[in-house]
C-alpha atoms as a PDB file:
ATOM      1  CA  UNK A   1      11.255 -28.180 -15.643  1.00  0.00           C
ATOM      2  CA  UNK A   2       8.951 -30.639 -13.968  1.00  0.00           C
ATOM      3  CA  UNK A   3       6.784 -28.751 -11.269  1.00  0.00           C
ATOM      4  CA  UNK A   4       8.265 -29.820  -7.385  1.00  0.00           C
ATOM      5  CA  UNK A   5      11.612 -30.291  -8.812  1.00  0.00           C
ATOM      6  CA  UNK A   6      14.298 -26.901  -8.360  1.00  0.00           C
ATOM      7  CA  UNK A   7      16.439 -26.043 -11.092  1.00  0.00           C
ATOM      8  CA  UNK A   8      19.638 -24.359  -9.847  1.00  0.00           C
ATOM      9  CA  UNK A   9      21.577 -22.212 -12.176  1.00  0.00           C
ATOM     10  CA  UNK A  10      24.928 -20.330 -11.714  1.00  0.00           C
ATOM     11  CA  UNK A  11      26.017 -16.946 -13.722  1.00  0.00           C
ATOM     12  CA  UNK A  12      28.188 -14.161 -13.201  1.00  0.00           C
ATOM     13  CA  UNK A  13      28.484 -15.201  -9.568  1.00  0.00           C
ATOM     14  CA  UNK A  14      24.804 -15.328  -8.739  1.00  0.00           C
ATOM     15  CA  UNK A  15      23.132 -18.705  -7.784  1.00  0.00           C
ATOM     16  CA  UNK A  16      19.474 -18.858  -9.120  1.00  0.00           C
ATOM     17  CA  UNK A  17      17.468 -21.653  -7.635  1.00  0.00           C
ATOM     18  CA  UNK A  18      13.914 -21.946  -9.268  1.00  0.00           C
ATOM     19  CA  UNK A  19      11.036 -23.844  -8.495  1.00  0.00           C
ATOM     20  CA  UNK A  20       7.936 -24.631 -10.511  1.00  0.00           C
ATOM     21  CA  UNK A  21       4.679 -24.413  -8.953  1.00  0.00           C
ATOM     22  CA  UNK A  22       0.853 -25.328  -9.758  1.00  0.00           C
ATOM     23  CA  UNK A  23      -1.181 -23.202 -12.767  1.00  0.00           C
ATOM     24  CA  UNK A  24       2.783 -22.964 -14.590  1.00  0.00           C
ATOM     25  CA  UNK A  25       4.232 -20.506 -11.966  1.00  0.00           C
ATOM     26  CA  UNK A  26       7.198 -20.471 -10.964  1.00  0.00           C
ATOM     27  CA  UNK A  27       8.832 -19.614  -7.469  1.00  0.00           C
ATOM     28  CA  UNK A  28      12.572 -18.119  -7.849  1.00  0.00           C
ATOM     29  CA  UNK A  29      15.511 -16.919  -5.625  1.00  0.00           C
ATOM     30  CA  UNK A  30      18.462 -15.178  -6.536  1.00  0.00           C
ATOM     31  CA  UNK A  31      21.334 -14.846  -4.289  1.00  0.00           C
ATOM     32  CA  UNK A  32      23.204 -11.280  -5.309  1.00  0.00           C
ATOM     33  CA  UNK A  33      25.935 -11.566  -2.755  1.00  0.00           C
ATOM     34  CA  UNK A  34      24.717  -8.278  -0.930  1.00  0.00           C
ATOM     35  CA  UNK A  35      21.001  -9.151  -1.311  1.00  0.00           C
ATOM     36  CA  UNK A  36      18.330 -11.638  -2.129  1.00  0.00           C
ATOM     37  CA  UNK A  37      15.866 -11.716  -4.618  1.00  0.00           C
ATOM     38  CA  UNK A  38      12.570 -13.680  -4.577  1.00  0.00           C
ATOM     39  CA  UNK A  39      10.153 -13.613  -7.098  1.00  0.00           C
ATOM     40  CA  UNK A  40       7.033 -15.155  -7.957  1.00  0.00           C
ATOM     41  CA  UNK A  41       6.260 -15.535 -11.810  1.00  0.00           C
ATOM     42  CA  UNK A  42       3.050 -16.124 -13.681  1.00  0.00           C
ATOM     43  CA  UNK A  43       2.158 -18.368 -15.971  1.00  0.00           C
ATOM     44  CA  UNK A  44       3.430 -15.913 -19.144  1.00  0.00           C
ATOM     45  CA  UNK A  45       6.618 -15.596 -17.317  1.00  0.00           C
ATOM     46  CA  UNK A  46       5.752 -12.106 -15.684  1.00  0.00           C
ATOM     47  CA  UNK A  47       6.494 -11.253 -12.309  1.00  0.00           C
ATOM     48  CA  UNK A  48       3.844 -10.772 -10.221  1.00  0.00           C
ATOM     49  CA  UNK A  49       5.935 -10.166  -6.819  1.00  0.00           C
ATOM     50  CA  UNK A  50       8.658  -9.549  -5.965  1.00  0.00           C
ATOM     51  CA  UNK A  51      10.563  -9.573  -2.416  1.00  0.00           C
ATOM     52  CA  UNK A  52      14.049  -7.817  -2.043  1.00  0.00           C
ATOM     53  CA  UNK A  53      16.176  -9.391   1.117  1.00  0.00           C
ATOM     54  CA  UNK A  54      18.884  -7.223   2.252  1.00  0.00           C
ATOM     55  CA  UNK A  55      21.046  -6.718   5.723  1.00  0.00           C
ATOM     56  CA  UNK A  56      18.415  -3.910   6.678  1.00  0.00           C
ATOM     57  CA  UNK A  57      15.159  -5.902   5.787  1.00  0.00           C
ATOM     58  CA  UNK A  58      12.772  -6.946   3.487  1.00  0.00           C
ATOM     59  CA  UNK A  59      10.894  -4.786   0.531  1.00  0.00           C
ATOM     60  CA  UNK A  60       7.946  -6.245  -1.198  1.00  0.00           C
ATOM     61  CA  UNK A  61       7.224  -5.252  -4.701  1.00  0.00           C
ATOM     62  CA  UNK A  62       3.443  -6.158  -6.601  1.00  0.00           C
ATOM     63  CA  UNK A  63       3.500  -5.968  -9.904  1.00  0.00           C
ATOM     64  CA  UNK A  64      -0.091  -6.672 -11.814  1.00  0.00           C
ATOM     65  CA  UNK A  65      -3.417  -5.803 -12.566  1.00  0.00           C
ATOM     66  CA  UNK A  66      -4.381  -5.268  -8.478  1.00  0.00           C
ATOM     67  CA  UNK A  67      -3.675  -6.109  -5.159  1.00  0.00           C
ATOM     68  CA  UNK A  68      -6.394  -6.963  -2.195  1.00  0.00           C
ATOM     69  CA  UNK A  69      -4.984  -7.567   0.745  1.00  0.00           C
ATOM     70  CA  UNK A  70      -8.252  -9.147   2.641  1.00  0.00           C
ATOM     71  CA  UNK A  71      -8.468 -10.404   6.967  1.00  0.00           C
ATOM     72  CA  UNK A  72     -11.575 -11.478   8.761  1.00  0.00           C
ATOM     73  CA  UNK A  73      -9.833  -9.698  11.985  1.00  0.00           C
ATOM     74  CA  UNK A  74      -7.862  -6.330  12.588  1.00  0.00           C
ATOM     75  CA  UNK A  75      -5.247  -5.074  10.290  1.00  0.00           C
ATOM     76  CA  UNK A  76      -2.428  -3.112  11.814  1.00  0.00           C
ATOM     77  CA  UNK A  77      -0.339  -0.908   9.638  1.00  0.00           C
ATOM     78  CA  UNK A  78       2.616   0.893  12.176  1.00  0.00           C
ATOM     79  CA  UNK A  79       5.456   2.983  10.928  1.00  0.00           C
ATOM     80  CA  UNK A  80       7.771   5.782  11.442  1.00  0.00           C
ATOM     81  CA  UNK A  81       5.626   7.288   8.720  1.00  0.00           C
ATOM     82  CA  UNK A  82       3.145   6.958   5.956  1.00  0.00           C
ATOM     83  CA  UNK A  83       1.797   7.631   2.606  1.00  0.00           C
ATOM     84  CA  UNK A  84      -0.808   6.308   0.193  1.00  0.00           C
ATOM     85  CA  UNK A  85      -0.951   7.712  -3.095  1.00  0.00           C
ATOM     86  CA  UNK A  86      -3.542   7.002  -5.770  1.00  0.00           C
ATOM     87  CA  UNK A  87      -2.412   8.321  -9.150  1.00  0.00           C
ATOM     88  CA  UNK A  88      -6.114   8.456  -9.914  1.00  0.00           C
ATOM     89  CA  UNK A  89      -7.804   9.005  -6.975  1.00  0.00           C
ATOM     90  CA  UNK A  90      -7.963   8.258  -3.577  1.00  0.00           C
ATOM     91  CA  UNK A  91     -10.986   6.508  -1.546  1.00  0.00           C
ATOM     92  CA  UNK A  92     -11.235   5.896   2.450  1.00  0.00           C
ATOM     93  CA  UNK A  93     -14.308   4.341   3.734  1.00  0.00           C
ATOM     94  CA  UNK A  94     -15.789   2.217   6.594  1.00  0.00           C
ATOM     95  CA  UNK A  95     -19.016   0.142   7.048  1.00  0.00           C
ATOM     96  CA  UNK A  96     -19.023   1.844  10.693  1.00  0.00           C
ATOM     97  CA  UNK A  97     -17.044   4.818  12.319  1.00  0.00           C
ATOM     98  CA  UNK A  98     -13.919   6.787  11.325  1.00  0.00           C
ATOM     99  CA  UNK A  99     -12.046   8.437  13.750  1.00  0.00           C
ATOM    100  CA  UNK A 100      -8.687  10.083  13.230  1.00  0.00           C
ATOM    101  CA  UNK A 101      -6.345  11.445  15.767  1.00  0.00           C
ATOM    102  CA  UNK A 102      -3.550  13.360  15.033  1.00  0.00           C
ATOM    103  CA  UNK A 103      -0.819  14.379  17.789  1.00  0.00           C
ATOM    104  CA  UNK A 104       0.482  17.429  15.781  1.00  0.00           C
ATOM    105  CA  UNK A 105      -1.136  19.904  13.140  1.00  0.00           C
ATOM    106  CA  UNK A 106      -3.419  18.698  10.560  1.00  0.00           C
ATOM    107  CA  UNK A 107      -3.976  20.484   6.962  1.00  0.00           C
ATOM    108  CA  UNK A 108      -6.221  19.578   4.382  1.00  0.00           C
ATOM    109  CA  UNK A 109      -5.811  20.964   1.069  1.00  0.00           C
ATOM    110  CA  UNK A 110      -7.864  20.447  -2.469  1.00  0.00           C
ATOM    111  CA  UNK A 111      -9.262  22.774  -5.417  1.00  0.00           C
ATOM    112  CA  UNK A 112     -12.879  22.425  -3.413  1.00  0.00           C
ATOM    113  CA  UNK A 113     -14.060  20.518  -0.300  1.00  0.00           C
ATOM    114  CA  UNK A 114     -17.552  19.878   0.895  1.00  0.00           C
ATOM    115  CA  UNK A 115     -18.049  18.770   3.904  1.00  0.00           C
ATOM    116  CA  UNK A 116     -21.514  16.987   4.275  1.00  0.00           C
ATOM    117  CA  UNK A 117     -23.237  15.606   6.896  1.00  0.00           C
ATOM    118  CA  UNK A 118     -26.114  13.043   5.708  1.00  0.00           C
ATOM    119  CA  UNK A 119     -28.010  13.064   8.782  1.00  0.00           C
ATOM    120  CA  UNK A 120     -27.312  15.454  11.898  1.00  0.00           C
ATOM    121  CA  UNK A 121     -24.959  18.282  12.839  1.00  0.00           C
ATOM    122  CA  UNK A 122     -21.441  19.447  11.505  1.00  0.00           C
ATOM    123  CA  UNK A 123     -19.860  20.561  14.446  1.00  0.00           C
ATOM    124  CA  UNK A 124     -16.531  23.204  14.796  1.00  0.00           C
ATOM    125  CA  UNK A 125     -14.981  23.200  18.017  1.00  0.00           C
ATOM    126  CA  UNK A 126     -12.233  25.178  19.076  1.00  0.00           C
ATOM    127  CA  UNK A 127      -9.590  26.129  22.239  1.00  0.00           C
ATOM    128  CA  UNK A 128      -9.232  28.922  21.091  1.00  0.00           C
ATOM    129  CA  UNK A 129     -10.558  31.473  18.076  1.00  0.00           C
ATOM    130  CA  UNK A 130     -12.717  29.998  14.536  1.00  0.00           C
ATOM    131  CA  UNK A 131     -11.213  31.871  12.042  1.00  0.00           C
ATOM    132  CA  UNK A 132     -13.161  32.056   8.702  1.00  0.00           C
ATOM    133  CA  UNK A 133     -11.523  33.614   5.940  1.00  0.00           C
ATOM    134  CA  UNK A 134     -12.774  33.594   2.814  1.00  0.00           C
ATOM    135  CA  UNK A 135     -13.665  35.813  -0.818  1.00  0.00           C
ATOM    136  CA  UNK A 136     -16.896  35.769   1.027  1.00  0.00           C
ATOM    137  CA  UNK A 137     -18.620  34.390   3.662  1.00  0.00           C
ATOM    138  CA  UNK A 138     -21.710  33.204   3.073  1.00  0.00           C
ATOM    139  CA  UNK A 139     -23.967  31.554   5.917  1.00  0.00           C
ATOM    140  CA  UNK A 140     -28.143  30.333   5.646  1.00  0.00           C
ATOM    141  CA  UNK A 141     -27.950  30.781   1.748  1.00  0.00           C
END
């Protein structure tokens, strides 16, 4: 299929309109009836993403090797709720501050923590009682 030109194809009741774009990618959408799919194929064919239109919205799917998502200005990420995973491990960091806030209760949990503080004070600060419980307690040693 010459790149530019769309190549529409009809089975089973889906429509399948594809599109050829530069580097031998290729730009599809397939109308399902009760959804839309639209994916974006390498050059070997291989989906790279993939979005999912139905009635209650849109769901983006990445498939490859990474994914940066990269903004010279702010990048907002709201919803009702949230969770990163890393099946390896997990990194946060910031070239500045960090601040969290939590409205509700906050527990962290791992095999060990350390909490370090490269230059200055760790400080606890409480409304009410610090509570450390522990094998032992060990402080100065």
């Amino acid at each position: 299929m010459p790149r530019g030109r769309p190549r529409i194809k009809a089975t089973n009741g889906n429509t399948t309109t594809s599109l050829r774009l530069i580097g031998d990618q290729q730009l599809s959408v397939e109308d399902q009836g009760t959804r839309n799919l639209i994916h974006l194929r390498g050059p070997g064919g291989r989906i790279a993403l993939t979005i999912e239109v139905t009635a209650t919205g849109p769901v983006l799917r990445f498939d490859g090797p990474g994914l940066a998502i990269q903004t010279s200005g702010p990048l907002a990420i709201e919803s009702e709720s949230l969770s990163l995973h890393g099946r390896r491990g997990l990194t946060l960091s910031s070239g500045g501050d960090a601040t969290m806030r939590i409205a509700g209760d906050l527990e962290i949990s791992a095999r060990v923590q350390t909490i370090r503080a490269e230059l200055g004070n760790v400080e606890l600060r409480a409304n009410d009682d610090v509570r450390m419980i522990g094998e032992r307690v060990l402080l100065n040693c």
